[in-house]
Structures are given as structure tokens and as C-alpha cells.
Protein backbone atom coordinates (compact mmCIF):
# COMPACT_ATOMS: atom_id res chain seq x y z
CA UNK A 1 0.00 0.00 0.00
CA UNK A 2 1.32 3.53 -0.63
CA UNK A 3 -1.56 5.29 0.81
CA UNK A 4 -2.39 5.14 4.18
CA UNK A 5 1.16 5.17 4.79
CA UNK A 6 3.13 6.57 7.84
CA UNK A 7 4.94 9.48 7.02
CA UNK A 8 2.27 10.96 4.68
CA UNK A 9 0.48 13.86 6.30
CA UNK A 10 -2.91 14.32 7.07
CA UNK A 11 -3.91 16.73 4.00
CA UNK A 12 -2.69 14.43 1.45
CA UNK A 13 -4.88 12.08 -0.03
CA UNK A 14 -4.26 8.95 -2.17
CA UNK A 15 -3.94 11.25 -5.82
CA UNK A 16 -1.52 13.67 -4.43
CA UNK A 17 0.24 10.74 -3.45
CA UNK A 18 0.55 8.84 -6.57
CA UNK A 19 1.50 11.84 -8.35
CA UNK A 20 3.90 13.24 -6.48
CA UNK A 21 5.49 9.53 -6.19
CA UNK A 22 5.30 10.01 -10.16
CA UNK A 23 7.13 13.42 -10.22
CA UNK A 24 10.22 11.70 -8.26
CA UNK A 25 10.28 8.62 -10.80
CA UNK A 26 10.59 10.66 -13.87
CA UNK A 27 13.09 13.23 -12.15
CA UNK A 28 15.23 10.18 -11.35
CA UNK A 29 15.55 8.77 -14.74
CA UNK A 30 13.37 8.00 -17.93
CA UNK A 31 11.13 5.03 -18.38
CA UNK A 32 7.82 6.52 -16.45
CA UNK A 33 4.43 6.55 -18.45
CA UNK A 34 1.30 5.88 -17.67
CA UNK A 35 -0.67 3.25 -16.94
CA UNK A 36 -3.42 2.27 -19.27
CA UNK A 37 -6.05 2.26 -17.42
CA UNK A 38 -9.42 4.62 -16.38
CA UNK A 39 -7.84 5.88 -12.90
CA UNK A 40 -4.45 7.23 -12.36
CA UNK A 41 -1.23 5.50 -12.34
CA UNK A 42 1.91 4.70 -13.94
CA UNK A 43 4.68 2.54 -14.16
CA UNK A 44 8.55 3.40 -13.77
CA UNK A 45 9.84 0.33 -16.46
CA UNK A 46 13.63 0.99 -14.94
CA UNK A 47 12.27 -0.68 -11.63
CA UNK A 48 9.39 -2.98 -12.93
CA UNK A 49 7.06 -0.85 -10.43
CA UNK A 50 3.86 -0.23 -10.79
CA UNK A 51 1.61 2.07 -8.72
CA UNK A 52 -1.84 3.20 -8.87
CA UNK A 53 -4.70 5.45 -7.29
CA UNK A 54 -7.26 3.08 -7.04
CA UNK A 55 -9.83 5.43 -4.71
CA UNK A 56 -9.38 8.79 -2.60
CA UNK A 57 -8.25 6.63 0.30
CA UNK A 58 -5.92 3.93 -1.27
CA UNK A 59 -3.16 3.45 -3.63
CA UNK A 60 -1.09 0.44 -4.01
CA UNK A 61 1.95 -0.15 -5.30
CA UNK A 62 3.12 -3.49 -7.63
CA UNK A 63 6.61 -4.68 -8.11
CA UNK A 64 8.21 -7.29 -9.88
CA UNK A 65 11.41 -8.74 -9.00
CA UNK A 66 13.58 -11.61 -10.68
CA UNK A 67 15.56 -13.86 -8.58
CA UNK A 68 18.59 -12.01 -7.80
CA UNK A 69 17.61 -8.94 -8.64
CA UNK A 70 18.47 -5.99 -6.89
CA UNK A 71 16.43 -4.95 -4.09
CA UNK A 72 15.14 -1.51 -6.49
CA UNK A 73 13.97 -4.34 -9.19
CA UNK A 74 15.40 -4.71 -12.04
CA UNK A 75 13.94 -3.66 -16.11
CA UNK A 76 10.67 -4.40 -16.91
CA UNK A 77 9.70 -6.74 -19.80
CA UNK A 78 7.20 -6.35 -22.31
CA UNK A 79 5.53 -9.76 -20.96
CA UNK A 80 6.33 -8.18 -17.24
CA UNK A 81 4.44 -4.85 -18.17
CA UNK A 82 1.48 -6.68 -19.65
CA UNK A 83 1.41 -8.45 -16.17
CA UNK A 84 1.20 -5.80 -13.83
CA UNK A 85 -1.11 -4.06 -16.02
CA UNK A 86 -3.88 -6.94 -16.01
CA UNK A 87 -2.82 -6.90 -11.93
CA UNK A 88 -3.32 -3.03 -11.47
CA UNK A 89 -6.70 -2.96 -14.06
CA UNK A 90 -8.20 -6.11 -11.32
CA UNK A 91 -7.35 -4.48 -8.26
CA UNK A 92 -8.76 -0.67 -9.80
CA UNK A 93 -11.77 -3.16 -10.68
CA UNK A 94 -12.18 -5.09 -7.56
CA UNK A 95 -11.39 -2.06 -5.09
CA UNK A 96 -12.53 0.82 -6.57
């Protein structure tokens, strides 16, 4: 989960939160874009993470990680993408 989180203060809400994450992903580096879906989201391809706002109070976070990879993840596949895209569209679907 990325929002609730501790840390986060009290006049952000799950949006702010997934977008601001957003902002720091494509400062760090290329490879951000969005998420395909009807609710915001994106996915940072240089750490095979995907996040999502999936309702004012919650957003989650997906990552996949090879064995051995680093603990950041590791480049995202185009088979990788597709699978964290049907994962964020179910849990928008299911939770939202």
C-alpha cells in the first residue's frame, strides 16, 4: 500500500500521493508513463514498479522482481508490463 502510509500527512490524499510519487520517478531517470487504465497511475519500467490510485483513500503499489535482482527491481519486460497491467486494471476493478 502507498496510501495510508506513515509518514504521509494528514492533507494528502491517495492522488496527491501517486503523483507526487510520479514526479520523483521521472526526475530520477526515464522510463515513467502511464498506466493504461481509467484511474491514475503509472509505471517506472527501470524498476518494474507499478503504482496506482485506485480510490481517494488507497493506492497500491506493484513490483516485480527476478531472482537475484536488486532490491530496487530490475527492467521491466514487455511480458512483465502486460502483467502488472492486467494486476493493477483487477485491483482498480475489484477495489474501486
Amino acid at each position: 500500500t502507498v496510501f495510508p502510509a506513515f509518514g504521509v500527512g494528514e492533507e494528502a490524499d491517495a492522488l496527491s500521493v501517486v503523483e507526487s510519487d510520479r514526479a520523483n520517478a521521472q526526475i530520477a531517470g526515464p522510463g515513467v508513463f502511464e498506466l493504461p487504465l481509467d484511474t491514475a497511475g503509472f509505471i517506472e519500467s527501470s524498476r518494474s514498479l507499478a503504482e496506482l490510485f485506485v480510490r481517494p483513500d488507497l493506492a497500491v503499489s506493484l513490483q516485480w522482481s527476478p531472482l537475484n535482482a536488486p532490491p530496487e527491481g530490475a527492467p521491466i519486460t514487455d511480458e512483465v508490463e502486460a502483467s502488472l497491467t492486467t494486476l493493477a486494471t483487477n485491483i482498480a476493478e475489484r477495489l474501486g
